[in-house]
Structure formats: C-alpha cells, structure tokens
PDB file of N, CA and C in Angstrom:
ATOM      1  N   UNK A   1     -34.750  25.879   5.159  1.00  0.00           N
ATOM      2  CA  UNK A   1     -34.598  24.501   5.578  1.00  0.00           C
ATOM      3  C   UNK A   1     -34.278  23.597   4.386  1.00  0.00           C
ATOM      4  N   UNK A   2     -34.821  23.938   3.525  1.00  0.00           N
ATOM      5  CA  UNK A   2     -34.446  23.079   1.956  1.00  0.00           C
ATOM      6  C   UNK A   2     -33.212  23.464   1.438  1.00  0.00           C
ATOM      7  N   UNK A   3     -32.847  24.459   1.249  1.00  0.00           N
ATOM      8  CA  UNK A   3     -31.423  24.859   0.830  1.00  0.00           C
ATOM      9  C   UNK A   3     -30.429  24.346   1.943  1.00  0.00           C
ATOM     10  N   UNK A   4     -30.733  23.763   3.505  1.00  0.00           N
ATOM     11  CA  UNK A   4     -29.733  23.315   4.371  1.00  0.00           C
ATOM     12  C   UNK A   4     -29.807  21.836   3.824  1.00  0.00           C
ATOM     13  N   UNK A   5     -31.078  21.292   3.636  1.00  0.00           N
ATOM     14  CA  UNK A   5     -31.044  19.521   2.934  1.00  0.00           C
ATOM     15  C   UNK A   5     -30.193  19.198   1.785  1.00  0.00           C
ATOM     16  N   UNK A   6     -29.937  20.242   1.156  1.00  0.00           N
ATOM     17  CA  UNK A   6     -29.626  20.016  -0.301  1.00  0.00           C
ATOM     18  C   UNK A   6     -28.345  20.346  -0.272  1.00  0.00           C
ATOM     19  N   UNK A   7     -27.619  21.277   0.713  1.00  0.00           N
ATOM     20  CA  UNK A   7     -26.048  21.601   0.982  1.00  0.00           C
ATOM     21  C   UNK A   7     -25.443  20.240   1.441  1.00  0.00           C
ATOM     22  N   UNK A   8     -26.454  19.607   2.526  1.00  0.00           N
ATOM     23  CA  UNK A   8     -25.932  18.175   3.752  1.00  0.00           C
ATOM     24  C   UNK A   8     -25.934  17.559   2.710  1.00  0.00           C
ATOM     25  N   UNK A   9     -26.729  17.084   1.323  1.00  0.00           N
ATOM     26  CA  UNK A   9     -26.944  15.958   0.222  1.00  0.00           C
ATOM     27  C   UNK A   9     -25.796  16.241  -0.730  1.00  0.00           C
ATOM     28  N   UNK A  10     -25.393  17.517  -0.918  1.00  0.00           N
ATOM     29  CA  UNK A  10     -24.225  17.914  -2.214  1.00  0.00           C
ATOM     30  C   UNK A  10     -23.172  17.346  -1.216  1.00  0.00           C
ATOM     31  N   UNK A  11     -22.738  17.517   0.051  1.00  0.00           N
ATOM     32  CA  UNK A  11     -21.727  17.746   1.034  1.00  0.00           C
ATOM     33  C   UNK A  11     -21.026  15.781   1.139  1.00  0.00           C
ATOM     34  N   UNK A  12     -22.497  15.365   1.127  1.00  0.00           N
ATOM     35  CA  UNK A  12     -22.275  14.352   1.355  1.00  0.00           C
ATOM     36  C   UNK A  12     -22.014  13.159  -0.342  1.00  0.00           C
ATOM     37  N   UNK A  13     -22.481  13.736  -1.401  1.00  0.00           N
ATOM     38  CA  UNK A  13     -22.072  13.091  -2.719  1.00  0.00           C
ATOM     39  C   UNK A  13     -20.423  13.173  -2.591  1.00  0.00           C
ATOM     40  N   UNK A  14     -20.171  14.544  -2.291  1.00  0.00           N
ATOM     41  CA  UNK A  14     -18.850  14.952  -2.823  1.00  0.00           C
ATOM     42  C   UNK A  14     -17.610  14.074  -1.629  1.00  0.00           C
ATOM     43  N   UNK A  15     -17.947  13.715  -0.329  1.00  0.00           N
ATOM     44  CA  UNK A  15     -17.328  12.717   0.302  1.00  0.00           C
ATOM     45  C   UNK A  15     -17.925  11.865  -0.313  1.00  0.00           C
ATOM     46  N   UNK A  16     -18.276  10.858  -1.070  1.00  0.00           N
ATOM     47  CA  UNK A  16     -18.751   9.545  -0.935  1.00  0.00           C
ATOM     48  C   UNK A  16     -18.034   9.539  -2.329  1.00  0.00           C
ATOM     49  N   UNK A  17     -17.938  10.687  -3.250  1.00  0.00           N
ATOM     50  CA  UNK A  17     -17.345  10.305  -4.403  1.00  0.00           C
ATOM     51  C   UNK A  17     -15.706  11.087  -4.058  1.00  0.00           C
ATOM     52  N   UNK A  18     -15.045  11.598  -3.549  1.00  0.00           N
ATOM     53  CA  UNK A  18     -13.895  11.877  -2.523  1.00  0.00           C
ATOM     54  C   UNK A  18     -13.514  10.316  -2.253  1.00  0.00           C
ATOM     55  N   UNK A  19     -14.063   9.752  -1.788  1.00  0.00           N
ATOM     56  CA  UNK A  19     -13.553   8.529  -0.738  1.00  0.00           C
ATOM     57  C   UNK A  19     -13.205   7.332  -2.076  1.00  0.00           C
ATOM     58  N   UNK A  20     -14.365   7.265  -2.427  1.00  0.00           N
ATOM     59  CA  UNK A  20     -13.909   6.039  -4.208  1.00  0.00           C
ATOM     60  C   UNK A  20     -12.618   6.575  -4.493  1.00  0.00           C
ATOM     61  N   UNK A  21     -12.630   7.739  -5.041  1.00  0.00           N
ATOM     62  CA  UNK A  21     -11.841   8.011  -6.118  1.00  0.00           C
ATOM     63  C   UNK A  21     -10.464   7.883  -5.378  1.00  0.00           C
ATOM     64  N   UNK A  22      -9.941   8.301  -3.912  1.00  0.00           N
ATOM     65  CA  UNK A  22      -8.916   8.008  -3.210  1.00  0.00           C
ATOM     66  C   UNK A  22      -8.695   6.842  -3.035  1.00  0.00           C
ATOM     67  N   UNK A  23      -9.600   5.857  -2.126  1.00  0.00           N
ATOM     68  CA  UNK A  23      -9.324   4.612  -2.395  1.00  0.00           C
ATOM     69  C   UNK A  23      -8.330   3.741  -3.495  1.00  0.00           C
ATOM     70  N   UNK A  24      -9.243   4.096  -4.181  1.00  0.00           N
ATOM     71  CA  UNK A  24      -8.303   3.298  -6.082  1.00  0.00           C
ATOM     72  C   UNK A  24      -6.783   3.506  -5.638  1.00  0.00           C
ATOM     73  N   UNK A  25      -6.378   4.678  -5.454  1.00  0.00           N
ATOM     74  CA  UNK A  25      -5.408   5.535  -5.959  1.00  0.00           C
ATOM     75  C   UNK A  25      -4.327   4.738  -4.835  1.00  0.00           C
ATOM     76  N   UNK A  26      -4.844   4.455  -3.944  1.00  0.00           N
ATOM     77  CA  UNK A  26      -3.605   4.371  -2.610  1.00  0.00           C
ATOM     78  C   UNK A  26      -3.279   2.984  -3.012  1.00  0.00           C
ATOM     79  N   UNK A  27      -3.579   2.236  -3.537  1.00  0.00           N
ATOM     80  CA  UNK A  27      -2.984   0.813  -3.366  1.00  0.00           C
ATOM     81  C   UNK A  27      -2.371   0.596  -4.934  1.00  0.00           C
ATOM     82  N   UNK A  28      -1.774   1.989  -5.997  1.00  0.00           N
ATOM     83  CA  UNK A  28      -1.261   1.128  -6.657  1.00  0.00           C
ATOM     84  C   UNK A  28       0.056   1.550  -7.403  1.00  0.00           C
ATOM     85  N   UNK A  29       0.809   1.669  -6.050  1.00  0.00           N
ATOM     86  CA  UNK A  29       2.424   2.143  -5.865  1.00  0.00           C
ATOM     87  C   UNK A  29       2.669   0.280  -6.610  1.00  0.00           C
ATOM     88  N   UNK A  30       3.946   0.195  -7.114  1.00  0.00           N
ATOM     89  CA  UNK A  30       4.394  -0.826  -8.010  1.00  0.00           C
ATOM     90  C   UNK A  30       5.713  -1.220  -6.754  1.00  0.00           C
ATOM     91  N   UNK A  31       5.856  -3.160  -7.154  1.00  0.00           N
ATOM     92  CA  UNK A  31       7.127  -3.348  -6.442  1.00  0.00           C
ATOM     93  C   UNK A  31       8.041  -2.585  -6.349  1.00  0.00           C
ATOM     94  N   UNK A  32       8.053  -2.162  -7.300  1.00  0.00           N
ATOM     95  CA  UNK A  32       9.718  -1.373  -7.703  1.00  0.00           C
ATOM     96  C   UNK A  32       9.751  -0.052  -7.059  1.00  0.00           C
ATOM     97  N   UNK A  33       8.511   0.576  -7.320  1.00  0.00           N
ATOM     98  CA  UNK A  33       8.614   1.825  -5.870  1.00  0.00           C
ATOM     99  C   UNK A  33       8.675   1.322  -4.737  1.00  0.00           C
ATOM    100  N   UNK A  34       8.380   0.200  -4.180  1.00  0.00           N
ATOM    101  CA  UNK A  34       8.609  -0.475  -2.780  1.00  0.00           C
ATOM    102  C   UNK A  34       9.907  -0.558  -2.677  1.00  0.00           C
ATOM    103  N   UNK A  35      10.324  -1.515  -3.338  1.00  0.00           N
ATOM    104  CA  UNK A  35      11.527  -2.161  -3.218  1.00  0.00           C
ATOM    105  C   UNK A  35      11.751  -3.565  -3.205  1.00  0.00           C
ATOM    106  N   UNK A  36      12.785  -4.864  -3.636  1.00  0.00           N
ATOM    107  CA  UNK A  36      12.447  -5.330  -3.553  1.00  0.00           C
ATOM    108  C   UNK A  36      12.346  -6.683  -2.308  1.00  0.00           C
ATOM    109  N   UNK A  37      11.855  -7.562  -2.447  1.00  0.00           N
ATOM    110  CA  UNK A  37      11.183  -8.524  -0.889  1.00  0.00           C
ATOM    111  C   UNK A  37      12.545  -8.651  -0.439  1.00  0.00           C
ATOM    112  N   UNK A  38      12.865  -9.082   0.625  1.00  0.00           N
ATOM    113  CA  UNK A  38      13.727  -9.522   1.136  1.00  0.00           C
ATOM    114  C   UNK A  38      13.590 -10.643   2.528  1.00  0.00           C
ATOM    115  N   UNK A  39      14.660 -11.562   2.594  1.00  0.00           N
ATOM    116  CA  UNK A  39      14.274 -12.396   3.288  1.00  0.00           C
ATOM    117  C   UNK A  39      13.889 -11.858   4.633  1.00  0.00           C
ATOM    118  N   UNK A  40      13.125 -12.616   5.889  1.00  0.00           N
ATOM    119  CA  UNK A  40      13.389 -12.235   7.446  1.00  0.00           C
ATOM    120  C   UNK A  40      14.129 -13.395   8.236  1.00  0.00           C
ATOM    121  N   UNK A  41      14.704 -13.220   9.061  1.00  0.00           N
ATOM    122  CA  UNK A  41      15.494 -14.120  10.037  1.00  0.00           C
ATOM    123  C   UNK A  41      14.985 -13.548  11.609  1.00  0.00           C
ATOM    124  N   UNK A  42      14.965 -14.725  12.119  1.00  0.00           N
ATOM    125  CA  UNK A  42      14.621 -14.526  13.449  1.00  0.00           C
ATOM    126  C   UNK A  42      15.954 -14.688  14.521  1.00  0.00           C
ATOM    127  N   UNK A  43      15.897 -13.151  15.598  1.00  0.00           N
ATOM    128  CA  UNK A  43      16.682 -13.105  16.802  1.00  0.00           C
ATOM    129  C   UNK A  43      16.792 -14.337  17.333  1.00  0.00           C
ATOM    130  N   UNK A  44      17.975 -15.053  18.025  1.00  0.00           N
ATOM    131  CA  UNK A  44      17.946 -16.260  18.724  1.00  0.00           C
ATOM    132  C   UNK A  44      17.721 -16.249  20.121  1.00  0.00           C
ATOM    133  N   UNK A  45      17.907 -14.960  20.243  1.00  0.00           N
ATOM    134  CA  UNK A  45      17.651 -14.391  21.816  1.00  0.00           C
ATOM    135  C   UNK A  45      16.288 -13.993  22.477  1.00  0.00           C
ATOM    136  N   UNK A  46      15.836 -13.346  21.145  1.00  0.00           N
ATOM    137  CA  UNK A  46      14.750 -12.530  21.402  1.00  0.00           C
ATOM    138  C   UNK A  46      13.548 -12.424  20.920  1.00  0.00           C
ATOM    139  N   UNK A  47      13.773 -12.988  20.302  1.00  0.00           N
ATOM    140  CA  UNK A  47      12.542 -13.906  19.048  1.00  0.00           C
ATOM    141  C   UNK A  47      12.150 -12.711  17.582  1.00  0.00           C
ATOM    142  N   UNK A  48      13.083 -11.396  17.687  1.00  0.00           N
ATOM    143  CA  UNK A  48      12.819 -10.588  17.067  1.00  0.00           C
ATOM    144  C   UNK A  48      12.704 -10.868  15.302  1.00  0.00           C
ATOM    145  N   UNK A  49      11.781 -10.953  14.602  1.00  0.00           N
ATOM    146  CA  UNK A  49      12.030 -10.799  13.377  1.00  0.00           C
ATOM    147  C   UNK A  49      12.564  -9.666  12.280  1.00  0.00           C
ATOM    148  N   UNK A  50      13.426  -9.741  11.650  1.00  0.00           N
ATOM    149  CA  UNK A  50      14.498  -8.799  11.163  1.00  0.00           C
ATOM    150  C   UNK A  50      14.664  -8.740   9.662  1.00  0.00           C
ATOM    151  N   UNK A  51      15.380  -7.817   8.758  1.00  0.00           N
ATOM    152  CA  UNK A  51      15.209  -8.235   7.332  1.00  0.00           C
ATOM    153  C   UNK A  51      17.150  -9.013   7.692  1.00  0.00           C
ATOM    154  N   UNK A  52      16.900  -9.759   6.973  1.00  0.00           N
ATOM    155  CA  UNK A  52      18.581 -11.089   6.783  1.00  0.00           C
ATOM    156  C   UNK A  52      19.711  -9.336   6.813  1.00  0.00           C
ATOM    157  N   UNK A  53      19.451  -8.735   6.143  1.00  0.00           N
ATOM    158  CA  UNK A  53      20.765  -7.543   6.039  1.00  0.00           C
ATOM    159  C   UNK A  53      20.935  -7.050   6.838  1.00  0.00           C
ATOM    160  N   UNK A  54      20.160  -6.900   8.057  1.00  0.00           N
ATOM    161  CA  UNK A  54      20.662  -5.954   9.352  1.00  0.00           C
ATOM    162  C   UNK A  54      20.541  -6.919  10.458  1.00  0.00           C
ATOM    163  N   UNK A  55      20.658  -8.380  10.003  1.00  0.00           N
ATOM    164  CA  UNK A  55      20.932  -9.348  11.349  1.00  0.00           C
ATOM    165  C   UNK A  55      22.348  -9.276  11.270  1.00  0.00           C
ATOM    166  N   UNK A  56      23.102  -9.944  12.080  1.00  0.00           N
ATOM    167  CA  UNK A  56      24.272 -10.497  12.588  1.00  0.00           C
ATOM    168  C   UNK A  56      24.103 -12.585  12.791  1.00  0.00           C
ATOM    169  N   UNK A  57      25.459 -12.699  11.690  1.00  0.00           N
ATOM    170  CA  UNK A  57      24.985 -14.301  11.875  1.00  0.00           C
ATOM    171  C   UNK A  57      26.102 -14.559  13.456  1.00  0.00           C
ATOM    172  N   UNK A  58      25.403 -15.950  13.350  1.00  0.00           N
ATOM    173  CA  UNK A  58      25.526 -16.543  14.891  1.00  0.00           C
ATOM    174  C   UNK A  58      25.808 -18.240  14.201  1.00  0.00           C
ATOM    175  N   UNK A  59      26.463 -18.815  13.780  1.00  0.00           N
ATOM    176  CA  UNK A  59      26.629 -20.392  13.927  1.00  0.00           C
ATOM    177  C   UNK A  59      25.405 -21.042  13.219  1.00  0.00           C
ATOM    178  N   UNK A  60      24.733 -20.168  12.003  1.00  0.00           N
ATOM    179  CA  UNK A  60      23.781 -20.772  11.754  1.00  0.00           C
ATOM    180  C   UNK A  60      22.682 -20.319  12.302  1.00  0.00           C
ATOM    181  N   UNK A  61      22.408 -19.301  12.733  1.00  0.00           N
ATOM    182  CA  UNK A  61      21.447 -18.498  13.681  1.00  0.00           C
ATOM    183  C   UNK A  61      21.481 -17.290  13.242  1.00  0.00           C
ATOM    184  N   UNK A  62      21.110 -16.140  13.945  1.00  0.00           N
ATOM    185  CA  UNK A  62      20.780 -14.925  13.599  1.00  0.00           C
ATOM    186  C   UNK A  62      20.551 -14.331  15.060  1.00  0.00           C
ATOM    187  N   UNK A  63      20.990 -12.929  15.269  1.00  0.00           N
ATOM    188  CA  UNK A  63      20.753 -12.024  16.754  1.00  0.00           C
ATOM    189  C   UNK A  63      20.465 -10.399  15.892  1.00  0.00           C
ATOM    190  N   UNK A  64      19.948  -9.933  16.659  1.00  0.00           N
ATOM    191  CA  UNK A  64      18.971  -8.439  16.242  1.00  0.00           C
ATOM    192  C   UNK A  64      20.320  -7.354  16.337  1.00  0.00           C
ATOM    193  N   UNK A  65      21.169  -7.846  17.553  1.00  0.00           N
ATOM    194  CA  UNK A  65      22.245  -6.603  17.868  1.00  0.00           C
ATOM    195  C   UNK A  65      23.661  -7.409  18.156  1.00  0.00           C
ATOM    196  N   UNK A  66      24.320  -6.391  18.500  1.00  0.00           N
ATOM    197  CA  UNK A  66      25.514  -7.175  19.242  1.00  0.00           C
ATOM    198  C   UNK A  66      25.558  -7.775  20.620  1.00  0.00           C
ATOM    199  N   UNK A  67      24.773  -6.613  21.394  1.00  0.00           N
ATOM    200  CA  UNK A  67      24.458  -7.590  22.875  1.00  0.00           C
ATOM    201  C   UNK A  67      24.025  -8.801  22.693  1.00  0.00           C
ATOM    202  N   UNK A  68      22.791  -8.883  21.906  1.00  0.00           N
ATOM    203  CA  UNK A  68      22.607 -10.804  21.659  1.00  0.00           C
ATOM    204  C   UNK A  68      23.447 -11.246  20.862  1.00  0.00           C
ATOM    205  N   UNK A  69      24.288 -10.800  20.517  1.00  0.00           N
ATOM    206  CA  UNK A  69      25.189 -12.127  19.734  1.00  0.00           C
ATOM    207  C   UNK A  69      26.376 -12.079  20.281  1.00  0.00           C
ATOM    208  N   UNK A  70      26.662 -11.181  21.398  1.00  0.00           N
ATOM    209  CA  UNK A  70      27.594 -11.768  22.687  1.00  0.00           C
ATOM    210  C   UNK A  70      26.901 -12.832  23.988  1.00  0.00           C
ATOM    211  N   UNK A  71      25.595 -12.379  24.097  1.00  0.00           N
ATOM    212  CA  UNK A  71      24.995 -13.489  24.785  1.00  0.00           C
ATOM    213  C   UNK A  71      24.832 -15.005  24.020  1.00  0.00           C
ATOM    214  N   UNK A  72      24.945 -15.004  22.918  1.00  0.00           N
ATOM    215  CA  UNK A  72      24.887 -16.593  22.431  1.00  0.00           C
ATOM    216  C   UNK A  72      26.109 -17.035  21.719  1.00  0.00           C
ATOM    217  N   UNK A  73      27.503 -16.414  22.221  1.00  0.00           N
ATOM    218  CA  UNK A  73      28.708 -17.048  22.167  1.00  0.00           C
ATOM    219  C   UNK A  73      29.010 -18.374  23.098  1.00  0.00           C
ATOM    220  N   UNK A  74      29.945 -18.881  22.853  1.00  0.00           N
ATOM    221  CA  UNK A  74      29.631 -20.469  23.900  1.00  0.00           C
ATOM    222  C   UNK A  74      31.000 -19.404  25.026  1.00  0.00           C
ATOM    223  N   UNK A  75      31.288 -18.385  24.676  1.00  0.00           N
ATOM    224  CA  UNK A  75      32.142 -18.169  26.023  1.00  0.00           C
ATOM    225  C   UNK A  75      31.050 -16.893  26.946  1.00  0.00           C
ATOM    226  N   UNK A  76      29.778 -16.733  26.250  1.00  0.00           N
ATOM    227  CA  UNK A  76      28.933 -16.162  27.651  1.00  0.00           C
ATOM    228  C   UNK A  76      27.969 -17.242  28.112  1.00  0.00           C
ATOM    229  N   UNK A  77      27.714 -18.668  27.807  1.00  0.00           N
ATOM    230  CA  UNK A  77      27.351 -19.624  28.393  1.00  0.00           C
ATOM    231  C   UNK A  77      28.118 -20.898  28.639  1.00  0.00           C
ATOM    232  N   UNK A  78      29.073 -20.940  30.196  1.00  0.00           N
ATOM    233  CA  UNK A  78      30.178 -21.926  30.057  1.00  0.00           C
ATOM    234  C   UNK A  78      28.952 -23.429  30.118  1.00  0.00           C
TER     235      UNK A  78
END
C-alpha cells in the first residue's frame, strides 16, 4: 500500500512539473515565425471579417467572394 502512495506522489510531481515546463515553452514562437499583422476588412454583404488580401474591393467596401460582390453592384440592385 505504501509503495502504491509513493508511485501516485512520484506520478503526480512528474505531471505537475511536465505541465510548468510545457507551458513556458508554447507561448514563445516570435512575430516573425507568425508572420506579419495584417489589416481585416469587413464583407458588405455578410458581415464576414477577412484579412484586406483575400477581400475583393467594392466602391470603397469590401465582399468575402465574388457572389457578394456581384450582389452589391448597382446593376444587381436597380
């Protein structure tokens, strides 16, 4: 019964010092491995938020695809 207390007590140091030592480690990737920020623009259709490089401009606006930025031409709303 004492040698099972003392396996559950080693078992459990070695997660508790496992978990610190990972912790640290995950949060310290650098901008530059990210990449860097880039603006967001919002769908006019759809309210979708997007990074500015894979919108489509619209008149001063912004649409997610081409279907919305044929729906907010002034010739699909006479």
């Amino acid at each position: 019964m004492r040698l099972l207390f003392w396996v559950l007590i080693g078992l459990l140091v070695y997660f508790v010092v496992r978990g610190l030592t990972r912790g640290g480690q995950q949060g310290t990737r650098s901008r530059s491995a990210i990449g860097p920020a880039e603006d967001m623009v919002r769908c006019a259709v759809c309210g979708l938020n997007l990074p500015k490089s894979e919108a489509l401009p619209l008149d001063g606006k912004w649409a997610c695809c081409a279907e919305h930025a044929r729906q907010r031409t002034p010739a699909a709303h006479p």
